[in-house]
PDB file of N, CA and C in Angstrom:
ATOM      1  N   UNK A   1      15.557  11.434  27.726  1.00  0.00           N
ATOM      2  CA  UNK A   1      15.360  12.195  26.517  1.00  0.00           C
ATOM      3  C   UNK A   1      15.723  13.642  26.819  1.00  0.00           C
ATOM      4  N   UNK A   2      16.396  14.301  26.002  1.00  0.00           N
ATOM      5  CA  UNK A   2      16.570  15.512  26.165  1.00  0.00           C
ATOM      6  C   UNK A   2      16.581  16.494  24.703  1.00  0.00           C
ATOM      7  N   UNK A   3      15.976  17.368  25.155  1.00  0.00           N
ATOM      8  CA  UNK A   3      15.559  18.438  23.735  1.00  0.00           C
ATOM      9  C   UNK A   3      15.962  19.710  24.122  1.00  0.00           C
ATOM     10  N   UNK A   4      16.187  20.397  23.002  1.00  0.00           N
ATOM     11  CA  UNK A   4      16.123  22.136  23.072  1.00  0.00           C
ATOM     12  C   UNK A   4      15.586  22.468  22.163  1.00  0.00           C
ATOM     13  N   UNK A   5      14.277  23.225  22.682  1.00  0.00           N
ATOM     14  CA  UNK A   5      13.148  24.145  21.977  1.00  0.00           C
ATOM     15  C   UNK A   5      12.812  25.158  22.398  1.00  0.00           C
ATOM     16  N   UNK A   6      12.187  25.651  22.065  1.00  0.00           N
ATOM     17  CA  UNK A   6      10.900  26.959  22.362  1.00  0.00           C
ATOM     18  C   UNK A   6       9.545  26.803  22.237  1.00  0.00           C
ATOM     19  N   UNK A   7       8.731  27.054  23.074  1.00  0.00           N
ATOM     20  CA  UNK A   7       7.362  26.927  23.332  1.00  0.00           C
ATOM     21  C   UNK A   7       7.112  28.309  23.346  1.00  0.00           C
ATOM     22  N   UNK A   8       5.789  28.545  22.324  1.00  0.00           N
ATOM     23  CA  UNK A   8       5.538  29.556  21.896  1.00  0.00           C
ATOM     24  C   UNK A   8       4.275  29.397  21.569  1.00  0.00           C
ATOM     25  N   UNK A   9       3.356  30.647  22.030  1.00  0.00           N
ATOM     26  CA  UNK A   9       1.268  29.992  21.242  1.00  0.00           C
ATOM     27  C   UNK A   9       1.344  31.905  21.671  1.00  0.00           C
ATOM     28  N   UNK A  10       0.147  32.117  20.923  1.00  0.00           N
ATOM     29  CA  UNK A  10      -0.792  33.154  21.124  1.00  0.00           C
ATOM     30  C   UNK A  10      -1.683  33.020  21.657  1.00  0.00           C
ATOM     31  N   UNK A  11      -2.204  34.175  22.300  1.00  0.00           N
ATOM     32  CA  UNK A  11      -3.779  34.012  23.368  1.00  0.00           C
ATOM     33  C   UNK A  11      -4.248  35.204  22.823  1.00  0.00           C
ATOM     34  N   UNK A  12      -5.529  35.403  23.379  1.00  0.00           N
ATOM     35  CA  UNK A  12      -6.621  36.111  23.035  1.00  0.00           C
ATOM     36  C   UNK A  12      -6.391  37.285  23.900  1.00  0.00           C
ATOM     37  N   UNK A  13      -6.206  38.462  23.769  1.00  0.00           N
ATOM     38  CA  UNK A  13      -6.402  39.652  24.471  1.00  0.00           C
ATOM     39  C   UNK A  13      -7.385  39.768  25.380  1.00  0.00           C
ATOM     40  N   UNK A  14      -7.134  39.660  27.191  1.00  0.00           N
ATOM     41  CA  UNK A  14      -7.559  39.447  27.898  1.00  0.00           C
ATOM     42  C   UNK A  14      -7.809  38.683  28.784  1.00  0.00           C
ATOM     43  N   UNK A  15      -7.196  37.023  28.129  1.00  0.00           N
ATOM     44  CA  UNK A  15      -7.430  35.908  28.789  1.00  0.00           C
ATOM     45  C   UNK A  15      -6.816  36.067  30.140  1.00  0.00           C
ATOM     46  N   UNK A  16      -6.904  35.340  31.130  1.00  0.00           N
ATOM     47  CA  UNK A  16      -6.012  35.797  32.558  1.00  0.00           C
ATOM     48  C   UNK A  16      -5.183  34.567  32.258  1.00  0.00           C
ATOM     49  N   UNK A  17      -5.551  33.034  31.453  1.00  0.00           N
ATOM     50  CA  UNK A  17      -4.472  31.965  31.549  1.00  0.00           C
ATOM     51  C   UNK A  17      -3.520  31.855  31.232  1.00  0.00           C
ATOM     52  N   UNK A  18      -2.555  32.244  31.318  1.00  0.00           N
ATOM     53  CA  UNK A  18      -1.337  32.072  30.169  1.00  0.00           C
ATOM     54  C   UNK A  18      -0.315  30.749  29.967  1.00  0.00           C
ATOM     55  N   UNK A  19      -1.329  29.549  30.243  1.00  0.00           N
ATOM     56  CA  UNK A  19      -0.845  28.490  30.258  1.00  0.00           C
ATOM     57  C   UNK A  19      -0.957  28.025  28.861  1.00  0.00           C
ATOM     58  N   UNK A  20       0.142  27.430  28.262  1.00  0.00           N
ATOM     59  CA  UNK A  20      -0.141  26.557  26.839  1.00  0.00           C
ATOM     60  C   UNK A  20      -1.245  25.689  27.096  1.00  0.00           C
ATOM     61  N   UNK A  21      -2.049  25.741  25.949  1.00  0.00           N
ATOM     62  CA  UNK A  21      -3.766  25.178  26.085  1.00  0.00           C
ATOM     63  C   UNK A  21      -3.316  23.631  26.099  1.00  0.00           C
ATOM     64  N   UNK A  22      -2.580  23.290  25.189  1.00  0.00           N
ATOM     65  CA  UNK A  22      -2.287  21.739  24.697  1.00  0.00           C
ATOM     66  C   UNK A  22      -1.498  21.250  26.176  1.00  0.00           C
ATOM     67  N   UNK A  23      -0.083  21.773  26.267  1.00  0.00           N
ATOM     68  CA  UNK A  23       0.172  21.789  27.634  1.00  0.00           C
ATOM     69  C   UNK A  23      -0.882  21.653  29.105  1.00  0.00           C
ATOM     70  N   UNK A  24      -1.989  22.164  29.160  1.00  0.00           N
ATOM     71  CA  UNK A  24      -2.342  22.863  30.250  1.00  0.00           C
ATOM     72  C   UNK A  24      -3.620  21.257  30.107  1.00  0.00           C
ATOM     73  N   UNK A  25      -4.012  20.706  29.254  1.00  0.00           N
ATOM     74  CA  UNK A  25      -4.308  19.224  29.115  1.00  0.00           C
ATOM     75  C   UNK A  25      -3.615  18.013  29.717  1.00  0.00           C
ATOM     76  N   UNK A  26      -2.126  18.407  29.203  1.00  0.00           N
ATOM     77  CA  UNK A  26      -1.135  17.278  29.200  1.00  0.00           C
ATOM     78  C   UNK A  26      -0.828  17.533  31.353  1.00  0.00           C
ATOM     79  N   UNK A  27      -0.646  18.382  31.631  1.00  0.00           N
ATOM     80  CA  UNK A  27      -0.650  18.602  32.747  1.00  0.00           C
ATOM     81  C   UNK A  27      -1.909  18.085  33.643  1.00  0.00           C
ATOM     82  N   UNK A  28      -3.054  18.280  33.015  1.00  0.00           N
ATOM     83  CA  UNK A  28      -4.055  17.828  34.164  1.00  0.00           C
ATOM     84  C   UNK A  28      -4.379  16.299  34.119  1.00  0.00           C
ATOM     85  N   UNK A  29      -4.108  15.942  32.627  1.00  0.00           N
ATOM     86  CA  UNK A  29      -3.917  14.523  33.030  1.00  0.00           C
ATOM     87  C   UNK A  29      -3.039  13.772  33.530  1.00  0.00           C
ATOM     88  N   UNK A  30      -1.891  14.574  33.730  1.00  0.00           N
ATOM     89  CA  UNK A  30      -0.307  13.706  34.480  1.00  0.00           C
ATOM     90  C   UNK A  30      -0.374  13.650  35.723  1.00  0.00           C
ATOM     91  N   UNK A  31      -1.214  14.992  36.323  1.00  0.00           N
ATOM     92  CA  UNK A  31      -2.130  15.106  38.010  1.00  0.00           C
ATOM     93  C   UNK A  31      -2.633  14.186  37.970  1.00  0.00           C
ATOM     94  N   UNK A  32      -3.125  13.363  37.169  1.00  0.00           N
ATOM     95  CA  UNK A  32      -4.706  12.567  37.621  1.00  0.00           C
ATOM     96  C   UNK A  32      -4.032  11.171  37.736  1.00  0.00           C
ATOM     97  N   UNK A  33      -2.839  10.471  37.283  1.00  0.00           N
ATOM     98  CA  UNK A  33      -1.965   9.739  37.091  1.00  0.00           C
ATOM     99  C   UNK A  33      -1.712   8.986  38.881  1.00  0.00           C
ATOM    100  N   UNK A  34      -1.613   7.884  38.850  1.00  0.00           N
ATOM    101  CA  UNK A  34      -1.035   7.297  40.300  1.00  0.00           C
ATOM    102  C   UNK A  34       0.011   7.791  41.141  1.00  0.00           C
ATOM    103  N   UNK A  35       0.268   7.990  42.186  1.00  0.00           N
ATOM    104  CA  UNK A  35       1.555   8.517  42.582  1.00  0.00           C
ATOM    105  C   UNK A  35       2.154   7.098  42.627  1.00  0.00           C
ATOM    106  N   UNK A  36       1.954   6.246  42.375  1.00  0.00           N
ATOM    107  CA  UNK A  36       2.838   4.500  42.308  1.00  0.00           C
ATOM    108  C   UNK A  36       3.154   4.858  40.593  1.00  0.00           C
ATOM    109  N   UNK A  37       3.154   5.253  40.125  1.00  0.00           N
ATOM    110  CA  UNK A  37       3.528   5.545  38.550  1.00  0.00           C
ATOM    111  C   UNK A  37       4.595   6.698  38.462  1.00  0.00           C
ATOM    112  N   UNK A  38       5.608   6.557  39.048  1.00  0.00           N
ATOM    113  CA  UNK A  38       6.713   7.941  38.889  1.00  0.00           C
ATOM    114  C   UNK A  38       7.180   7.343  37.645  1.00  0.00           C
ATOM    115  N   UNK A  39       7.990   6.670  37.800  1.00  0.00           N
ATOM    116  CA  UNK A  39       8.856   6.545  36.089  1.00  0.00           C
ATOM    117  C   UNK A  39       7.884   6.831  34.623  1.00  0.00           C
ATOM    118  N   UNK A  40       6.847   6.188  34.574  1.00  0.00           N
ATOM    119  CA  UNK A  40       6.045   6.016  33.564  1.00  0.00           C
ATOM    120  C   UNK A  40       5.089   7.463  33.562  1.00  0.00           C
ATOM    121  N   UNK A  41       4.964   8.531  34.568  1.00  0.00           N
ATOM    122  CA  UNK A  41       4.753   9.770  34.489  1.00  0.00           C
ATOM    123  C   UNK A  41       5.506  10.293  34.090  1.00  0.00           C
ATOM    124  N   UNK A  42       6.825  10.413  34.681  1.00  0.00           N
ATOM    125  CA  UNK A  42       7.902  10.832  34.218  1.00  0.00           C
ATOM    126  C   UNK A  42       8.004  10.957  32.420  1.00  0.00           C
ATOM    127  N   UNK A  43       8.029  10.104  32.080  1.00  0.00           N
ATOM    128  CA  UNK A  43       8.617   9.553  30.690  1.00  0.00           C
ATOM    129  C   UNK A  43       7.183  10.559  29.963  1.00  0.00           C
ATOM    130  N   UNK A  44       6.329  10.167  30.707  1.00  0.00           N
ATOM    131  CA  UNK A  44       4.908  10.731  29.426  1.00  0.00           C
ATOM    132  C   UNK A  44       4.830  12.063  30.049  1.00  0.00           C
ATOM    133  N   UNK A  45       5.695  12.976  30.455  1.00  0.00           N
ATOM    134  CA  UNK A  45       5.760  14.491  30.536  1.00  0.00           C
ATOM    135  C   UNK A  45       6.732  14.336  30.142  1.00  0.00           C
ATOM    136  N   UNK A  46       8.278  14.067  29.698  1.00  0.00           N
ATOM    137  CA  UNK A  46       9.483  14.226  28.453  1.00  0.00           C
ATOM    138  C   UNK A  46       8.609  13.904  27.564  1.00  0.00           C
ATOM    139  N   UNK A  47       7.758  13.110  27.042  1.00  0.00           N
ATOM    140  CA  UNK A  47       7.657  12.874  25.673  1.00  0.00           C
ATOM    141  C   UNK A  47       6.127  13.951  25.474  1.00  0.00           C
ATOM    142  N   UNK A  48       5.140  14.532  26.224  1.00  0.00           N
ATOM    143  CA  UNK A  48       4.321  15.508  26.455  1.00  0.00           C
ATOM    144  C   UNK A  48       5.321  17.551  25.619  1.00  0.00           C
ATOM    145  N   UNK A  49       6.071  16.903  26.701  1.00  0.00           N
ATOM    146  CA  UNK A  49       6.596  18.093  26.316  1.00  0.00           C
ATOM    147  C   UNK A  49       7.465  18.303  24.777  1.00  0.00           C
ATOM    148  N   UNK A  50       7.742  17.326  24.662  1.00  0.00           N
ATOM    149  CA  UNK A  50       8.879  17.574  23.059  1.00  0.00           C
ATOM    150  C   UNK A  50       7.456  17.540  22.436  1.00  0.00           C
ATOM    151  N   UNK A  51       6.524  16.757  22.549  1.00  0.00           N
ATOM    152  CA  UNK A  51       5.702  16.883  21.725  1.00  0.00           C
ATOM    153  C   UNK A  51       4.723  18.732  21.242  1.00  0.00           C
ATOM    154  N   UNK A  52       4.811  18.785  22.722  1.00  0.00           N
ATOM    155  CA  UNK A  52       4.315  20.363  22.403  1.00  0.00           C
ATOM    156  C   UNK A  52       5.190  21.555  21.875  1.00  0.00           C
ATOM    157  N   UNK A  53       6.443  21.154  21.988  1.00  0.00           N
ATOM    158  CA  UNK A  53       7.643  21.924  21.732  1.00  0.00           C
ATOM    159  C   UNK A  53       7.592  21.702  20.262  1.00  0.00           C
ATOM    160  N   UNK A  54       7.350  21.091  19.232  1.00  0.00           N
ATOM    161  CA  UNK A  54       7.279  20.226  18.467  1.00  0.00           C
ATOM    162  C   UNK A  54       6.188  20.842  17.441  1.00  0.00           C
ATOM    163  N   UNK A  55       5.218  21.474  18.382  1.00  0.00           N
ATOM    164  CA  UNK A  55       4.029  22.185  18.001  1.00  0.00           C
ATOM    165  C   UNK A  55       3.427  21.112  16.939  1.00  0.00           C
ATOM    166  N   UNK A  56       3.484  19.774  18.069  1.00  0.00           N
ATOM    167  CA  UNK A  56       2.414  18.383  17.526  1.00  0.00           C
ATOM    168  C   UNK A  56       1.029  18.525  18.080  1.00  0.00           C
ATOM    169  N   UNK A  57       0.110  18.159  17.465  1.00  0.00           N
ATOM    170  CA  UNK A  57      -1.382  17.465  18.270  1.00  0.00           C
ATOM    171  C   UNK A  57      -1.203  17.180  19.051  1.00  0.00           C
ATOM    172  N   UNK A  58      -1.836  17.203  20.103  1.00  0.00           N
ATOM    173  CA  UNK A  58      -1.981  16.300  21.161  1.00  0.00           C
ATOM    174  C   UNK A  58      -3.286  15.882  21.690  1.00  0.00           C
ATOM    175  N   UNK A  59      -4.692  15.455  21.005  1.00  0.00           N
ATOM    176  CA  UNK A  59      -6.029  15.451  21.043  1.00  0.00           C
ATOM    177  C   UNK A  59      -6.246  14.791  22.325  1.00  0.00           C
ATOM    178  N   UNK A  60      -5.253  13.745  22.637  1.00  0.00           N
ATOM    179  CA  UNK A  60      -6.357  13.116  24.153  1.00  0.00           C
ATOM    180  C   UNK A  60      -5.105  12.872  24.632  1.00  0.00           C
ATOM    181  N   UNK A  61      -4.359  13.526  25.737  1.00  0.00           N
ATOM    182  CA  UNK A  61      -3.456  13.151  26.026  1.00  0.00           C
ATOM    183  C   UNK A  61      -3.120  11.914  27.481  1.00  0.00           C
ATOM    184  N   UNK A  62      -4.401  11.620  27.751  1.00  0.00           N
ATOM    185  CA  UNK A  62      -4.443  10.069  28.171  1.00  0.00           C
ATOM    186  C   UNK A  62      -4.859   8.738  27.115  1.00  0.00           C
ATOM    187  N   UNK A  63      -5.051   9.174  25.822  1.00  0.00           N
ATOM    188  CA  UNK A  63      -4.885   7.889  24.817  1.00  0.00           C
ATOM    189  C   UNK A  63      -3.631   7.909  24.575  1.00  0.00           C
ATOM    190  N   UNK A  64      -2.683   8.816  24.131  1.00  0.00           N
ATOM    191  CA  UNK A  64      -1.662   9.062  23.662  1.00  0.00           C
ATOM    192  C   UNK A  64      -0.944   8.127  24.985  1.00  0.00           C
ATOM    193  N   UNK A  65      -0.664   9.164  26.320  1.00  0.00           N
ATOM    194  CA  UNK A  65       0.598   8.317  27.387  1.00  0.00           C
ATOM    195  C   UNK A  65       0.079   6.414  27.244  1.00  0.00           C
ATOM    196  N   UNK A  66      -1.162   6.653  26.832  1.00  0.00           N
ATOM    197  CA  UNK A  66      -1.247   4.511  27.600  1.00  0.00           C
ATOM    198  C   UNK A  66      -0.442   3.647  26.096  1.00  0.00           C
ATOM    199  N   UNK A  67      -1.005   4.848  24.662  1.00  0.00           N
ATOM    200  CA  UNK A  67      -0.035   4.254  23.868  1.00  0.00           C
ATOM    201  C   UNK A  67       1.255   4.198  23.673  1.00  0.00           C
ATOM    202  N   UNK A  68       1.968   5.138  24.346  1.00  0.00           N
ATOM    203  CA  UNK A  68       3.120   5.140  24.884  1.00  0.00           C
ATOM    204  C   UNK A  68       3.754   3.975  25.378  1.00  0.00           C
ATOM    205  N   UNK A  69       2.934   3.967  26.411  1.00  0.00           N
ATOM    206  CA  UNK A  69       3.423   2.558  27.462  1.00  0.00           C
ATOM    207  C   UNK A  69       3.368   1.244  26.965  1.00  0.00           C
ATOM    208  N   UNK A  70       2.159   1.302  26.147  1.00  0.00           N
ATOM    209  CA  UNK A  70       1.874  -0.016  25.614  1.00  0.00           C
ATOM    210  C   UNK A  70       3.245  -0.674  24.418  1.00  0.00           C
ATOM    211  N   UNK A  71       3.856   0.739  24.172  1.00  0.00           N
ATOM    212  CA  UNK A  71       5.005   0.875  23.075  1.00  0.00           C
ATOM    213  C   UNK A  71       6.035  -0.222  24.027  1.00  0.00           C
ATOM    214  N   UNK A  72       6.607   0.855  25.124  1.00  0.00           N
ATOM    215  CA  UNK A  72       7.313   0.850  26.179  1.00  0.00           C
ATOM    216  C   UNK A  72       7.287  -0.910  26.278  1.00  0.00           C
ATOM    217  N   UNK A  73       6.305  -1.573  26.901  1.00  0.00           N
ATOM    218  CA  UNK A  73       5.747  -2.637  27.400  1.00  0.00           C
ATOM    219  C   UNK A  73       6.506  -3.711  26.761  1.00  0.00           C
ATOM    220  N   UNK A  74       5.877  -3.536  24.919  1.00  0.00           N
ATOM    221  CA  UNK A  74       6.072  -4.365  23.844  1.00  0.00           C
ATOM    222  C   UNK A  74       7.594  -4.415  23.801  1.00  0.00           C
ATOM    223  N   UNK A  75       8.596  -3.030  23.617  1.00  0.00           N
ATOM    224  CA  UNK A  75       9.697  -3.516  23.418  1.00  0.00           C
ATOM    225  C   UNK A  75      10.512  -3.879  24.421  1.00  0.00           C
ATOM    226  N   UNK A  76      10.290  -3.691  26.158  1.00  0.00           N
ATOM    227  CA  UNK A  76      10.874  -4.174  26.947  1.00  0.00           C
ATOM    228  C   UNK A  76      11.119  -6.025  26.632  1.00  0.00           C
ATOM    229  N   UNK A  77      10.537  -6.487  25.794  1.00  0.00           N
ATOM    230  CA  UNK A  77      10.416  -8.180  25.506  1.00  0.00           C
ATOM    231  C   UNK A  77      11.456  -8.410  24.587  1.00  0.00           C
ATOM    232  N   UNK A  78      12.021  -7.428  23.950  1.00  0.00           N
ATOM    233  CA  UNK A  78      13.366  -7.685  22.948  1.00  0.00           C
ATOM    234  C   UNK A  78      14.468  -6.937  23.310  1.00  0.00           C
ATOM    235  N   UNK A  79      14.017  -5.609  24.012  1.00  0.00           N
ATOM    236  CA  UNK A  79      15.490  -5.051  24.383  1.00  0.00           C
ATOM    237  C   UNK A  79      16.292  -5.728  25.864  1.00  0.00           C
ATOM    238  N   UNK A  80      17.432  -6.624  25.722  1.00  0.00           N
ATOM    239  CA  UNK A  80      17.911  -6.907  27.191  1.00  0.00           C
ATOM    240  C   UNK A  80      18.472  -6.019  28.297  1.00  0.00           C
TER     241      UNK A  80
END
């Protein structure tokens, strides 16, 4: 997958984080992820990121990647 965007948020005067908040989620759960899971990490940080680029929700971003996969899973059975 490949995109061109801009990632862009406001912070609060003073904060020291200057990490995207939604981002800075999607990141600690992709850490927490198997290191036997490269491809399927992979894929759910491209689709993490367009999503934030996108300036989409992202409320639980470990419900979101497993529904991902579960996507992934289902159509690997029809695509040859």
């Amino acid at each position: 997958m490949k995109f061109n965007s801009e990632l862009e948020w406001r912070e609060d005067i003073g904060k020291s984080d200057t990490i995207h908040p939604i981002w800075a989620a999607c990141v600690h759960y992709l850490n927490s992820m198997k290191n036997g899971m490269v491809l399927r990490k992979k894929r759910a940080k491209q689709f993490f990121l367009y999503l934030v680029c996108s300036n989409s929700s992202i409320d639980d971003p470990e419900y979101t990647e497993k529904e991902l996969n579960e996507c992934f899973q289902c159509v690997k059975n029809y695509v040859p």
